[in-house]
Protein backbone atom coordinates (compact mmCIF):
# COMPACT_ATOMS: atom_id res chain seq x y z
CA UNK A 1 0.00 0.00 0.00
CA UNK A 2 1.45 3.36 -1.01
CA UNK A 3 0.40 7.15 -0.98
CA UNK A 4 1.80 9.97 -3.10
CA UNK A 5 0.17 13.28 -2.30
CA UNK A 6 -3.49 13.18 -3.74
CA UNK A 7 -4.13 9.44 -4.04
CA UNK A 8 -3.36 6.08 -2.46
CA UNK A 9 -2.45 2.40 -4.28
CA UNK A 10 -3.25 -0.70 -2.41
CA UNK A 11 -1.97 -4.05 -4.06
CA UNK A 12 -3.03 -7.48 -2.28
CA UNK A 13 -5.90 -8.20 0.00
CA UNK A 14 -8.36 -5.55 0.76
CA UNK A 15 -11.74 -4.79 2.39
CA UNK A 16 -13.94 -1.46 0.82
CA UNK A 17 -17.61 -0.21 0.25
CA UNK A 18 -19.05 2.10 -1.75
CA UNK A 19 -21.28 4.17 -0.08
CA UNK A 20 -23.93 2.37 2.44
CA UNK A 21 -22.65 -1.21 0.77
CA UNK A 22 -25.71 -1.59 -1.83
CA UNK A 23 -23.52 -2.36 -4.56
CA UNK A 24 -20.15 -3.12 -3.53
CA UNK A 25 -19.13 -4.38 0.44
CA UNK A 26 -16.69 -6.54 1.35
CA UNK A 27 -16.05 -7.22 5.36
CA UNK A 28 -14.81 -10.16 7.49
CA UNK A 29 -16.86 -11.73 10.27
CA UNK A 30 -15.32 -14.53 11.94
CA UNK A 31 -18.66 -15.78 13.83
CA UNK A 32 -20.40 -16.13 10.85
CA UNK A 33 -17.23 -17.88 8.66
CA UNK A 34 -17.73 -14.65 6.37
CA UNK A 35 -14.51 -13.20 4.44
CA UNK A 36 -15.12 -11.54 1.21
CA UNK A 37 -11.90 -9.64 0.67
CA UNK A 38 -10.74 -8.90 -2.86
CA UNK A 39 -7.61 -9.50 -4.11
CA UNK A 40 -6.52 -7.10 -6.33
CA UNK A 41 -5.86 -3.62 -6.70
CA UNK A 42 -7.42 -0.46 -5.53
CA UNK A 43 -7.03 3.23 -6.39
CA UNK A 44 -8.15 5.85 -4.28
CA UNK A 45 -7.85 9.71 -6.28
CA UNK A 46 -8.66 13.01 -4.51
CA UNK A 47 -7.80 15.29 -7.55
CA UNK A 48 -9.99 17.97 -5.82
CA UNK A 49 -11.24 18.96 -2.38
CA UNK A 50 -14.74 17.45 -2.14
CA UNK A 51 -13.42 15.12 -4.94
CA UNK A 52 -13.25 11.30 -3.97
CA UNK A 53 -12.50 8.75 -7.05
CA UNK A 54 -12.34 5.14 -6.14
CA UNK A 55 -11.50 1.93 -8.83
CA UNK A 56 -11.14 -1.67 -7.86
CA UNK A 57 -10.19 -4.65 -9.81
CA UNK A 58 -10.17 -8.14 -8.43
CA UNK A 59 -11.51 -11.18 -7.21
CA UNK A 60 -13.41 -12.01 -3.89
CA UNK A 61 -12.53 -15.01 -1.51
CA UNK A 62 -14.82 -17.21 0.51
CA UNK A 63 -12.76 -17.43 3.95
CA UNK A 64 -9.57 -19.09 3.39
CA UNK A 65 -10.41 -21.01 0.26
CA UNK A 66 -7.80 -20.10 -2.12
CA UNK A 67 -5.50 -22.66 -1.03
CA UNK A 68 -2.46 -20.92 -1.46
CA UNK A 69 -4.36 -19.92 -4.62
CA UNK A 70 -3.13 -16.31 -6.01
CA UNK A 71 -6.89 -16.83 -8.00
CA UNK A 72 -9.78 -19.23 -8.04
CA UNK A 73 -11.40 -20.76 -11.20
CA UNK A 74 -14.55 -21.22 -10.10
CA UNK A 75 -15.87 -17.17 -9.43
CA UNK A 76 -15.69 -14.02 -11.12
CA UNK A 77 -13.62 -11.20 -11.08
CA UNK A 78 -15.01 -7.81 -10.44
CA UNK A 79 -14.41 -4.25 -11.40
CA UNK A 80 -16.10 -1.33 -10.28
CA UNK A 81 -15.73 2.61 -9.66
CA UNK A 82 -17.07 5.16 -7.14
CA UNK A 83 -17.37 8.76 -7.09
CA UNK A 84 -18.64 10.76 -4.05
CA UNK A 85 -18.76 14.83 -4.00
CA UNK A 86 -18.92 16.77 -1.07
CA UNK A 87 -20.29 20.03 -2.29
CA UNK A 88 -19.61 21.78 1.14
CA UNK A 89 -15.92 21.47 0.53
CA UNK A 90 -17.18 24.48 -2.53
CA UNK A 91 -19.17 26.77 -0.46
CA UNK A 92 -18.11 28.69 2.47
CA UNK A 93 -21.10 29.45 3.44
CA UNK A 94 -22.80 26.24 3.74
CA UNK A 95 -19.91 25.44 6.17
CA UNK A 96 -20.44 28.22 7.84
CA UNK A 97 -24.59 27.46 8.33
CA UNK A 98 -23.10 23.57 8.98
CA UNK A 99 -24.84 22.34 6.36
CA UNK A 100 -23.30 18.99 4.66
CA UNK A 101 -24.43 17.69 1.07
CA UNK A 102 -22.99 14.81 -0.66
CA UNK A 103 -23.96 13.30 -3.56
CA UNK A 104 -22.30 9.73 -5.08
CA UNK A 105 -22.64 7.62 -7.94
CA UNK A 106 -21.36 3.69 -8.20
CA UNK A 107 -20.93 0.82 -10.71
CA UNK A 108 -19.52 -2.50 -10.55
CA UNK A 109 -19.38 -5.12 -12.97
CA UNK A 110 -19.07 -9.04 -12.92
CA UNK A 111 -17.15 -11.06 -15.28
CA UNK A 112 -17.92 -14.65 -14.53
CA UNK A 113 -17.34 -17.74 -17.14
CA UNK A 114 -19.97 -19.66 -19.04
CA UNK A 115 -21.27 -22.66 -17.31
CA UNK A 116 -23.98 -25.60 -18.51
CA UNK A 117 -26.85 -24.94 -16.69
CA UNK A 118 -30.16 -26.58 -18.49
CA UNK A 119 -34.08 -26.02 -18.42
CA UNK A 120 -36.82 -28.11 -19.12
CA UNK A 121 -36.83 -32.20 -19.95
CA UNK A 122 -36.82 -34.00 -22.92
CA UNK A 123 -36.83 -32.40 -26.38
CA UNK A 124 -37.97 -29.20 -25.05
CA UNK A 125 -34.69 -29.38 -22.67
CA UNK A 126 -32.39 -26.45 -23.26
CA UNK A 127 -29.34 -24.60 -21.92
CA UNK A 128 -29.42 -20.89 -20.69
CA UNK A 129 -27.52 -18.14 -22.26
CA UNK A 130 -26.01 -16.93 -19.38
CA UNK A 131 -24.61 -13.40 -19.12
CA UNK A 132 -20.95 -13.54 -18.96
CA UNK A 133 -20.92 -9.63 -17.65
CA UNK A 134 -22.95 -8.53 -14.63
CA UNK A 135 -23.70 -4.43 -14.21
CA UNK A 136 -24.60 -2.89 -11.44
CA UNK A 137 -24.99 0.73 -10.49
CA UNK A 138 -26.26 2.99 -7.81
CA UNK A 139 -26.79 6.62 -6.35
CA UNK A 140 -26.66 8.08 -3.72
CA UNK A 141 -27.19 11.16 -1.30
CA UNK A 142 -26.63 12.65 2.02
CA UNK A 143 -27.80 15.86 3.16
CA UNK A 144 -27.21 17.17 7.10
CA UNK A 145 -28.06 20.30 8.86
CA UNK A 146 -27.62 20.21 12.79
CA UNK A 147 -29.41 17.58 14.24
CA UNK A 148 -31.16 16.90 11.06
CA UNK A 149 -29.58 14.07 8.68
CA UNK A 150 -31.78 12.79 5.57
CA UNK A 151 -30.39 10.04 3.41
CA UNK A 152 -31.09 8.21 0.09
CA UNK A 153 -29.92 5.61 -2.14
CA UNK A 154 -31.13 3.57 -5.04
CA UNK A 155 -29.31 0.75 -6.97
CA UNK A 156 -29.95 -1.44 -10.76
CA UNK A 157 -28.84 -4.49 -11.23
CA UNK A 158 -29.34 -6.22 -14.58
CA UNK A 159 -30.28 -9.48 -15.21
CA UNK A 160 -28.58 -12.08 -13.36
CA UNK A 161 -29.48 -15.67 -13.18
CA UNK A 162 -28.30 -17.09 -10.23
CA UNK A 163 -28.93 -20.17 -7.68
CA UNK A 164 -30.59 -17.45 -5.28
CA UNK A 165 -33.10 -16.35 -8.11
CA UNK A 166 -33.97 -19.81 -9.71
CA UNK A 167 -31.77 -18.89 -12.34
CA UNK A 168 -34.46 -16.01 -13.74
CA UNK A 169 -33.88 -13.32 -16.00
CA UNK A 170 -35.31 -10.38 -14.04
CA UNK A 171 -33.63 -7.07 -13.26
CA UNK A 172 -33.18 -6.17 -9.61
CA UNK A 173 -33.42 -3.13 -8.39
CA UNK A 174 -32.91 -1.73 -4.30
CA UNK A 175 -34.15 1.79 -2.81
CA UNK A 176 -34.06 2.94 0.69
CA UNK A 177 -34.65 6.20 2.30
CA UNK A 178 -33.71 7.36 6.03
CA UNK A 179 -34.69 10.48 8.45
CA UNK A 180 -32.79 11.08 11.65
CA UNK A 181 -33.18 14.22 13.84
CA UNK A 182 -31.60 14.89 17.16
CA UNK A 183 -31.09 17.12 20.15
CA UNK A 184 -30.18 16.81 23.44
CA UNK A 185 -31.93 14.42 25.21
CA UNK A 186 -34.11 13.33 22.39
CA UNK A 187 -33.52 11.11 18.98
CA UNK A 188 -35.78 10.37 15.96
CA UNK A 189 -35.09 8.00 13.63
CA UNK A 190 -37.05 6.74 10.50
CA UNK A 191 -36.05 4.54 7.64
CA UNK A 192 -37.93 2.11 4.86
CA UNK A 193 -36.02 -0.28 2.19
CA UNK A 194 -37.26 -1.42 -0.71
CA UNK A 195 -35.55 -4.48 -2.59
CA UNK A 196 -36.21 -6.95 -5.49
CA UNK A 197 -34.01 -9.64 -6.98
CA UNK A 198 -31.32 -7.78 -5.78
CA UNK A 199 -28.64 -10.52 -4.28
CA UNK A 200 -25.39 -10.20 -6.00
CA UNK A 201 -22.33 -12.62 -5.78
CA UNK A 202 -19.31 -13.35 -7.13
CA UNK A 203 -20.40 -17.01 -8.33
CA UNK A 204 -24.04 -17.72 -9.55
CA UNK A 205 -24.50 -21.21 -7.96
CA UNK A 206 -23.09 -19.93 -4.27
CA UNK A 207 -26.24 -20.05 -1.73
CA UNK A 208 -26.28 -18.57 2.00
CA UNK A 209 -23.59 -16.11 2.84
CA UNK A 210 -20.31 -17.04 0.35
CA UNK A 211 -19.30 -14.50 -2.05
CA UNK A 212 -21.78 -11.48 -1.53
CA UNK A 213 -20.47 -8.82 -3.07
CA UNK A 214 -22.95 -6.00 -2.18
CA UNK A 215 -24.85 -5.85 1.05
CA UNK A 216 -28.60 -4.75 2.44
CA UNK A 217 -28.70 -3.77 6.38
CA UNK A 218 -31.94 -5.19 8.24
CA UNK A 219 -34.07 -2.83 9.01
CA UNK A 220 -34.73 -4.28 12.71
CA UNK A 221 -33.26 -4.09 15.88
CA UNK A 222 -29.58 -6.14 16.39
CA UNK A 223 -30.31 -7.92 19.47
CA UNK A 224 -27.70 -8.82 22.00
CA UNK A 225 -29.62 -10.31 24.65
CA UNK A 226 -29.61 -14.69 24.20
CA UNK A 227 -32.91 -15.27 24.18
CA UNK A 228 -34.28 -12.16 21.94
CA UNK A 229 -32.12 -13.18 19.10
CA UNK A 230 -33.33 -16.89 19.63
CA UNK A 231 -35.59 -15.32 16.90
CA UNK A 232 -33.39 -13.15 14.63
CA UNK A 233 -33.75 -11.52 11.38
CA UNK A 234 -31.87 -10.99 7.77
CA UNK A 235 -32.58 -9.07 4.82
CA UNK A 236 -34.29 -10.99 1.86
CA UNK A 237 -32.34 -9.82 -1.00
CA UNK A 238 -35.05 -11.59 -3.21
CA UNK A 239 -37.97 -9.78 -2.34
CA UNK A 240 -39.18 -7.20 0.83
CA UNK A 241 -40.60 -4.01 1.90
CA UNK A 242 -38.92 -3.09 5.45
CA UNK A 243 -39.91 -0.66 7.83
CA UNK A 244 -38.26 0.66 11.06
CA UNK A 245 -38.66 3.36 13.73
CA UNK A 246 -36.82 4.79 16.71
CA UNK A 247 -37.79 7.05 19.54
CA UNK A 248 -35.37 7.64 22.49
CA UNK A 249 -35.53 10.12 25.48
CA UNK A 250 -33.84 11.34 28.32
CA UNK A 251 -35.61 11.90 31.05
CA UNK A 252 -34.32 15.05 32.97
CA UNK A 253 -32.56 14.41 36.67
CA UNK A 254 -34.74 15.75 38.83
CA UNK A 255 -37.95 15.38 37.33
CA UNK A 256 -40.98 13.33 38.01
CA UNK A 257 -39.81 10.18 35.60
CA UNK A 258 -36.40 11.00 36.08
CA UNK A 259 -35.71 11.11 39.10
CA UNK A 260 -32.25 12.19 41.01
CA UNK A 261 -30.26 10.80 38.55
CA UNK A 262 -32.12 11.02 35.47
CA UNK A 263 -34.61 7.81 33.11
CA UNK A 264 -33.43 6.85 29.69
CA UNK A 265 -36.68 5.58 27.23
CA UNK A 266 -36.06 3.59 23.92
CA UNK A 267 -39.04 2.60 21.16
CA UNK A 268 -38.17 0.47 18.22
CA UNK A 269 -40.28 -0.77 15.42
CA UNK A 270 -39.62 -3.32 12.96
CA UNK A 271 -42.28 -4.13 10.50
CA UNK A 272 -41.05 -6.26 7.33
CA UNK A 273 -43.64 -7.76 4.44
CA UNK A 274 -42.66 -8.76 1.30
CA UNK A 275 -43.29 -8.05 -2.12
CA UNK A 276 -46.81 -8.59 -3.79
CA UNK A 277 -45.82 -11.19 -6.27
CA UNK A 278 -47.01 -12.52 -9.41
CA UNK A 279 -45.72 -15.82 -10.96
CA UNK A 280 -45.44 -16.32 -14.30
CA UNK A 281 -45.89 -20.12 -13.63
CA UNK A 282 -46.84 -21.97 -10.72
CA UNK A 283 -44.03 -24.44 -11.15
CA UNK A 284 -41.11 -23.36 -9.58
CA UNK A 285 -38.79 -25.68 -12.46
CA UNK A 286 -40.90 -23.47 -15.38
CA UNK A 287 -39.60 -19.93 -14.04
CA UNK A 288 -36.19 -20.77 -15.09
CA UNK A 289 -35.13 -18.77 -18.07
CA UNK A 290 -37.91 -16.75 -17.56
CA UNK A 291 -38.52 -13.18 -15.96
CA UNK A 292 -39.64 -14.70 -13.00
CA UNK A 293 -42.63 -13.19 -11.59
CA UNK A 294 -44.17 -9.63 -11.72
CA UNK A 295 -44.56 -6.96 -9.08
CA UNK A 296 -45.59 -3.24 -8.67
CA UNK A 297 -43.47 -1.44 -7.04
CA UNK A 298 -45.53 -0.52 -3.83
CA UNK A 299 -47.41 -4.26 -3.57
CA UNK A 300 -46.80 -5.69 -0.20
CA UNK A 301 -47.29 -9.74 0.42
CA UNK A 302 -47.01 -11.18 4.22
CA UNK A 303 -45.54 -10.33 6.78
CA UNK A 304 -41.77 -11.45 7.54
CA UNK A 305 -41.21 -10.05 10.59
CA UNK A 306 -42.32 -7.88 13.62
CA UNK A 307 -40.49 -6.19 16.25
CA UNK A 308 -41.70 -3.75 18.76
CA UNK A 309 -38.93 -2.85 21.66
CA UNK A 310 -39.43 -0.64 24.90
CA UNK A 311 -36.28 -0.23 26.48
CA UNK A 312 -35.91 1.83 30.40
CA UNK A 313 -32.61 2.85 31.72
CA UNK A 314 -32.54 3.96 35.14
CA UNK A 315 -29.68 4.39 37.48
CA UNK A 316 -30.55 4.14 41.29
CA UNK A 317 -27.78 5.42 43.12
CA UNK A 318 -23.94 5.74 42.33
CA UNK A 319 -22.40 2.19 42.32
CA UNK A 320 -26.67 0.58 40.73
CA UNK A 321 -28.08 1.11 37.40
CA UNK A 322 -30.41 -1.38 35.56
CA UNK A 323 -31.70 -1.78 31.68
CA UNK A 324 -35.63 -3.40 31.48
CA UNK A 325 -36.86 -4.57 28.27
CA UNK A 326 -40.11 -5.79 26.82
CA UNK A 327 -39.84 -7.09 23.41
CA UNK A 328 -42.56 -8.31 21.17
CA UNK A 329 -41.89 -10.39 18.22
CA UNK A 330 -43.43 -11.97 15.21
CA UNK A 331 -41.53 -14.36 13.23
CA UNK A 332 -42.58 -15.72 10.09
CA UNK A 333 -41.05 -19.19 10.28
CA UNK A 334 -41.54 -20.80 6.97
CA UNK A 335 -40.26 -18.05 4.80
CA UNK A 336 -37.35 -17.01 7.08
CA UNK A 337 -36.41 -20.81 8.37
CA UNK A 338 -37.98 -23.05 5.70
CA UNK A 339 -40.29 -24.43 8.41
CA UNK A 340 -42.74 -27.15 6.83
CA UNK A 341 -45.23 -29.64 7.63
CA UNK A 342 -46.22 -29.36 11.49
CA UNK A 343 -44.19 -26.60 12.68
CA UNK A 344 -45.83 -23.45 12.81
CA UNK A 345 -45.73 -20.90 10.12
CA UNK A 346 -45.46 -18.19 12.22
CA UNK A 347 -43.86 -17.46 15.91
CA UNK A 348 -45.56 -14.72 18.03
CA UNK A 349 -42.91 -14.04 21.00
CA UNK A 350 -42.97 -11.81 24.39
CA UNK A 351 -39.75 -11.01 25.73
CA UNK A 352 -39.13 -9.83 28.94
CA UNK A 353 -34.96 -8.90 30.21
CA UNK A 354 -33.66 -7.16 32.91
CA UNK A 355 -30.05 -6.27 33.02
CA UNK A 356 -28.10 -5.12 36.25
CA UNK A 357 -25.02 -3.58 37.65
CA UNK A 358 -23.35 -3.31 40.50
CA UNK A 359 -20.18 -1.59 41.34
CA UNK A 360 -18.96 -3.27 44.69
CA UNK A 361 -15.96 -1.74 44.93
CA UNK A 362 -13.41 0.80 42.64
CA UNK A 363 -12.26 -2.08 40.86
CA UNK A 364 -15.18 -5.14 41.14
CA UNK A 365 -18.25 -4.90 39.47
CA UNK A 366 -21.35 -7.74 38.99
CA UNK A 367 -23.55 -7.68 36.08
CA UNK A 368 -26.09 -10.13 36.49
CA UNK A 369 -29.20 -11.08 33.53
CA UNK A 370 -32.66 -12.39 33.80
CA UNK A 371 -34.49 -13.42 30.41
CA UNK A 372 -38.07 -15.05 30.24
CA UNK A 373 -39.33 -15.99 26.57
CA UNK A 374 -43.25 -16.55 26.17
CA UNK A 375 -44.62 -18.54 22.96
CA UNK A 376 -47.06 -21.20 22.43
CA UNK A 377 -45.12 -21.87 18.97
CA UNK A 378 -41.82 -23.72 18.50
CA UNK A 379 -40.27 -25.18 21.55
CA UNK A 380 -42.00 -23.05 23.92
CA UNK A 381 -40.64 -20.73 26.68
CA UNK A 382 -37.45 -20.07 27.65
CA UNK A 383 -35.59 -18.85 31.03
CA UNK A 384 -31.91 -17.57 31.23
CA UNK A 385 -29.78 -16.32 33.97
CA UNK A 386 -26.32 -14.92 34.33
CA UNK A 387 -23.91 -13.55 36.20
CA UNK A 388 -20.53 -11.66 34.81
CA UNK A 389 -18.19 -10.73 37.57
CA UNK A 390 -15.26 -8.01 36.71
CA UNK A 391 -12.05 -7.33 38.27
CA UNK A 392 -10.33 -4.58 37.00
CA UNK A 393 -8.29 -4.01 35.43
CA UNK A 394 -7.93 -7.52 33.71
CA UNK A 395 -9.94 -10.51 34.53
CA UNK A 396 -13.78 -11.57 33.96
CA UNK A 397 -15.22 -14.46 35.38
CA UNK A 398 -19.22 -15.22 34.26
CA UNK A 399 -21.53 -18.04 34.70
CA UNK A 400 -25.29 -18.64 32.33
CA UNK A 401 -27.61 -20.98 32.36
CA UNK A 402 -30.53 -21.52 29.20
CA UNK A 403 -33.30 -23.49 30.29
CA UNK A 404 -36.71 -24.47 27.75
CA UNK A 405 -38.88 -25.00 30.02
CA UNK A 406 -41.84 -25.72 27.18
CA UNK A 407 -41.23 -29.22 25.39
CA UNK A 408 -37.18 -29.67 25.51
CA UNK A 409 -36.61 -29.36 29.23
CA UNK A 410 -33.22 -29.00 28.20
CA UNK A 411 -30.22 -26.81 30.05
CA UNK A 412 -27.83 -24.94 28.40
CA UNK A 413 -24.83 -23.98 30.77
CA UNK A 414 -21.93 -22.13 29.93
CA UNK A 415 -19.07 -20.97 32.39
CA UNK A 416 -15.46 -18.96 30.87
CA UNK A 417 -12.83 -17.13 32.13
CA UNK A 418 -11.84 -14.01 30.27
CA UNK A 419 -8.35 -12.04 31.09
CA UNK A 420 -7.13 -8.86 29.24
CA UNK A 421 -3.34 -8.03 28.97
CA UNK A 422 -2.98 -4.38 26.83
CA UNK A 423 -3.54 -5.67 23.25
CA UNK A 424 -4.24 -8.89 24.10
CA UNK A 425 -7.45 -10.86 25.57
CA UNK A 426 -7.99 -14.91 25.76
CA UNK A 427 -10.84 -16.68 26.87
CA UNK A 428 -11.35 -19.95 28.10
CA UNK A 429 -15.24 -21.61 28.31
CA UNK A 430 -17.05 -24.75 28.63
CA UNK A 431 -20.32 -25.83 28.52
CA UNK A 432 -23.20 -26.19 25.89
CA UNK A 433 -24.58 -23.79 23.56
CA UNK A 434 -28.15 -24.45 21.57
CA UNK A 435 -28.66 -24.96 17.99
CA UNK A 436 -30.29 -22.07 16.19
CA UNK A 437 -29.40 -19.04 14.10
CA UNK A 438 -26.27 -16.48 14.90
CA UNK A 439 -26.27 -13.56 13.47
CA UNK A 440 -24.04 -10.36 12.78
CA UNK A 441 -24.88 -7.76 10.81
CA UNK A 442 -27.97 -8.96 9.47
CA UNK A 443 -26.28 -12.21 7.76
CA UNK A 444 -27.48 -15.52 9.77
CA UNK A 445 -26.53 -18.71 9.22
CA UNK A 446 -27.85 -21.60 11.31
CA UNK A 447 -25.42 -23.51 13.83
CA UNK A 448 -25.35 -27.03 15.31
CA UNK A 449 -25.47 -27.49 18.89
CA UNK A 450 -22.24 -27.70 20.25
CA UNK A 451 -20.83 -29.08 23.77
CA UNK A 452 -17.31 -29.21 25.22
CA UNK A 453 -14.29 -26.67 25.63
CA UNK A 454 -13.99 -23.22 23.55
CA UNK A 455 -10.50 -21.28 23.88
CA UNK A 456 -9.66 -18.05 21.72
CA UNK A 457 -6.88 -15.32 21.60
CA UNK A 458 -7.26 -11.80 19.79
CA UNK A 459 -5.23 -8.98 19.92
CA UNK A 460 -4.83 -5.94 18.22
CA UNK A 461 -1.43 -4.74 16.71
């Protein structure tokens, strides 16, 4: 990686967006197994002030793959540009008002090889002309004034037929819009997405999380808490309408609600449907080669997913505070976790989690959880417990416990041991952890249950 005066070079391995991600995002998350880097090379130009010129040429990685691979065969290479203004930088008087405006502009292209990939039976079997050159573009803006922040952005994607389409011919196309306003003591958030056929890899038949190149936030809350991601939510590239809210207040000190030190109030809403669709055949094996399906653009079909969060932050005195949270949750089970036959289609969910602290001394503190789940779906209702003690300035001890008490009965009991040295930090556990989703970022993937020892060592240089 080198610099010369107005721009930068970067030769090897690297990670980048353009803009929010919608078109172009690469990002590592070990949890999830998720390593998208591209190997390559990346220019970075700032010819002007308020000028930003970006080009990349490469080719992704899934994780550690390669194999001591410079390049693999089997997935495309990409190349793309971005260009942001920030017309500010121009006008002394809009910096002088504080008033921010950016506008951006992005394109990235594909360049996979032909494959054999086949329709139909018989005589009337036939293979797909597959596009050898994937386009996709987008644009962007960003406006702020004070408190006040609007945002926009709205990508194209040309027809790809891919394993996550059923290998359909339709253009896909992503807008999303978000409103955020602030003051002291006060926040207002408010943001809706709109997407359609818009998952784009590096590989056509990769499924799940491999070799994304762009990437779509969830519009819902990123839970934290065990048991109110039990239940957890990702966007559906293929097809949604999304939805989601925030109100949060401080409560003054002194005051009725806020007592001597003051009440802290959080409101989320999630609400995610999908699109009003309209097949062009009801056989799933007939769509392919086809446009797919038919939609206007402000349709809605059901619902995907429901989240309604009331959060209350209180501190008591000067060594208690506590966080209570009611959650209420609607999952839609068969489109989100392919659930068929018996299981239920749909999950409705109360939450209920209190989280304290205590500061026993200048350098001990206890953190302790309590978690009830309540459904008549699924497996039932859950408890959860824990306890986290710290000693400062370098060791954690913490004990949890899972319990279903609907039809499993089953405990889940984790202990670890967690000590911090500067740069460094290394935890030991044991114990069980339950099968289920884990999520980061909006990307899931499911996990087995897993039992036995877990040690890991991080450090930052």
């Amino acid at each position: 990686k080198g610099k010369y005066r107005w721009s930068e070079l970067t030769l090897g391995d690297f990670y980048d967006q353009f803009g929010s991600g919608m078109v172009f995002r690469t990002y590592e998350e070990r949890n999830l197994g998720i390593d998208n880097a591209v190997r390559g090379g990346r220019v970075v130009i700032t010819p002007f002030d308020g000028v930003r010129l970006k080009a990349i040429a490469g080719q992704q990685r899934n994780y550690f793959d390669r194999m001591g691979k410079v390049f693999n065969p089997d997935r495309g290479y990409l190349l793309g540009t971005d260009l942001e203004l920030n017309v500010e930088r121009w006008s002394a008087a809009m910096r002088n008002n504080d008033y921010h405006l950016s506008f951006g502009g992005s394109f990235v292209s594909k360049h996979e090889a032909d494959e054999d990939i086949y329709v139909g039976v018989g005589d009337d079997r036939k293979r797909l002309n597959l596009p050898l050159n994937v386009p996709i573009m987008g644009l962007r803006t960003n406006f702020q004034k004070g408190g006040l922040a609007l945002f926009a952005e709205y990508g194209y994607k040309y027809n790809d037929p891919s394993a996550d389409n059923g290998y359909i011919y339709r253009d896909g196309q992503a807008a999303l819009l978000s409103a955020s306003y602030s003051k002291r003591g006060m926040s207002v958030l408010l943001q809706a997405k709109r997407c359609d056929n818009f998952a784009f890899r590096s590989q056509r038949s990769a499924l799940l999380t491999p070799l994304m190149i762009n990437y779509m936030p969830a519009f819902t809350q990123a839970h934290t808490y065990s048991l109110a991601a039990i239940y957890p939510y990702a966007t559906q590239p293929q097809g949604e309408w999304a939805f989601q809210g925030e109100f949060r207040y401080n409560f003054a000190r002194r005051t009725a609600l806020g007592g001597k030190y003051g009440t802290g109030l959080r409101i989320n809403v999630s609400h995610v449907r999908g699109l009003d669709k309209k097949m062009l055949h009801d056989d799933p094996d007939l769509l392919m080669g086809t446009d797919g399906y038919t939609s206007s653009f402000f349709g809605m079909g059901d619902l995907y997913y429901s989240d309604i969060d009331v959060e209350i932050t209180k501190k008591v005195s000067s060594t208690f505070n506590f966080t209570f949270t009611y959650l209420n949750q609607i999952y839609n089970n068969k489109v989100l976790h392919g659930a068929s036959g018996e299981k239920p289609e749909k999950i409705y969910a109360n939450i209920f989690v209190y989280d304290g602290k205590y500061r026993l001394s200048n350098k001990v503190a206890l953190r302790t959880e309590l978690q009830y789940l309540h459904t008549k779906q699924d497996q039932g209702d859950w408890v959860y417990g824990m306890a986290e003690l710290s000693i400062l300035p370098s060791l954690m001890l913490s004990f949890s416990e899972q319990y279903n008490i609907g039809e499993t009965k089953k405990h889940y009991m984790m202990g670890s041991v967690t000590y911090t040295h500067g740069a460094h930090r290394v935890s030991l556990s044991a114990g069980k952890t339950r099968a289920g989703m884990n999520c980061s970022g909006g990307v899931c993937r499911v996990v087995p249950a897993t039992q036995g020892f877990y040690l890991s060592y991080s450090t930052n240089l």
